[in-house]
C-alpha atoms as a PDB file:
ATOM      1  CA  UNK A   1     -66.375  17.597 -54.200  1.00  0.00           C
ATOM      2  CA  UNK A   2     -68.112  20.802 -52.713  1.00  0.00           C
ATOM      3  CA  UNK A   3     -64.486  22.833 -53.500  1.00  0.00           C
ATOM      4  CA  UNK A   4     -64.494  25.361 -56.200  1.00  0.00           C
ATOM      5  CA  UNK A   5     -62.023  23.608 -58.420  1.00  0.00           C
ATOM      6  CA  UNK A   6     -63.715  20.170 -57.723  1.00  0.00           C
ATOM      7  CA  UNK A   7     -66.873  21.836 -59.049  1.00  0.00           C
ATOM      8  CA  UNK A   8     -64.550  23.033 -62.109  1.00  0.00           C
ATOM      9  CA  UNK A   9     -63.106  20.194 -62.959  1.00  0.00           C
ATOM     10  CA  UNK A  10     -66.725  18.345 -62.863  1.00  0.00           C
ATOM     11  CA  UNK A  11     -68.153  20.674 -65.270  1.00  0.00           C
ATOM     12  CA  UNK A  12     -64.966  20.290 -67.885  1.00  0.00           C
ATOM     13  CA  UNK A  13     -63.996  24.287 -66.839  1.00  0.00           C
ATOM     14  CA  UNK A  14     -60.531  26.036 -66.636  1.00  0.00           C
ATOM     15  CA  UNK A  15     -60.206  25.932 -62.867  1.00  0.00           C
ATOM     16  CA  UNK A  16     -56.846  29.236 -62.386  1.00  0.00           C
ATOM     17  CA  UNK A  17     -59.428  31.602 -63.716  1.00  0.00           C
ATOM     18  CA  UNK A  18     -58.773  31.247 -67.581  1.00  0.00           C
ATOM     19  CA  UNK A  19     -60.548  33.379 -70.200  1.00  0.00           C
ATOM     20  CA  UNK A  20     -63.370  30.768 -70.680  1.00  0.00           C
ATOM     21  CA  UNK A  21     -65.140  32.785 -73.299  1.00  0.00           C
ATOM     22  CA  UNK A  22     -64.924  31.114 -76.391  1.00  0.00           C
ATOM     23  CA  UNK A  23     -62.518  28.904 -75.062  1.00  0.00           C
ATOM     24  CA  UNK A  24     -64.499  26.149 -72.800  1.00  0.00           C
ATOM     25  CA  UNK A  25     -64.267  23.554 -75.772  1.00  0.00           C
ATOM     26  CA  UNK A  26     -60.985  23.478 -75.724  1.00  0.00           C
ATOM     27  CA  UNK A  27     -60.631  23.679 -71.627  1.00  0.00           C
ATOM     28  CA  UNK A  28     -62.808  21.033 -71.766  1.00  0.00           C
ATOM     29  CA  UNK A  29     -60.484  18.799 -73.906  1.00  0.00           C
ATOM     30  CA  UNK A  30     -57.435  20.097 -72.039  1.00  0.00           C
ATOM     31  CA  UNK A  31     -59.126  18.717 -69.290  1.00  0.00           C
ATOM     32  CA  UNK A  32     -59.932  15.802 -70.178  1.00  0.00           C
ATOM     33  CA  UNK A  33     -56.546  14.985 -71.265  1.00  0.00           C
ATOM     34  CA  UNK A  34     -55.017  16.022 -67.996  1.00  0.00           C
ATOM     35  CA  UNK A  35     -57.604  14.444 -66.034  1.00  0.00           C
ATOM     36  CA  UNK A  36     -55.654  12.509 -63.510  1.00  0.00           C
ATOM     37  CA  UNK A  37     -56.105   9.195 -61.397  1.00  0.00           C
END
């Protein structure tokens, strides 16, 4: 969990380097949708 993308995905962040500005709402629902497992 000590990864760079683990640490995005905790925090509900675009993990490929996304714009997040104005955008980390919606990441954070696009993640949460995708979430896996």
């Amino acid at each position: 969990m000590g990864s760079y993308r683990g640490r995005r995905h905790a925090m509900g962040l675009p993990v490929r380097g996304q714009n997040t500005k104005g955008q980390i709402s919606t990441a954070r629902k696009l993640n949460k949708m995708n979430r896996k497992g």
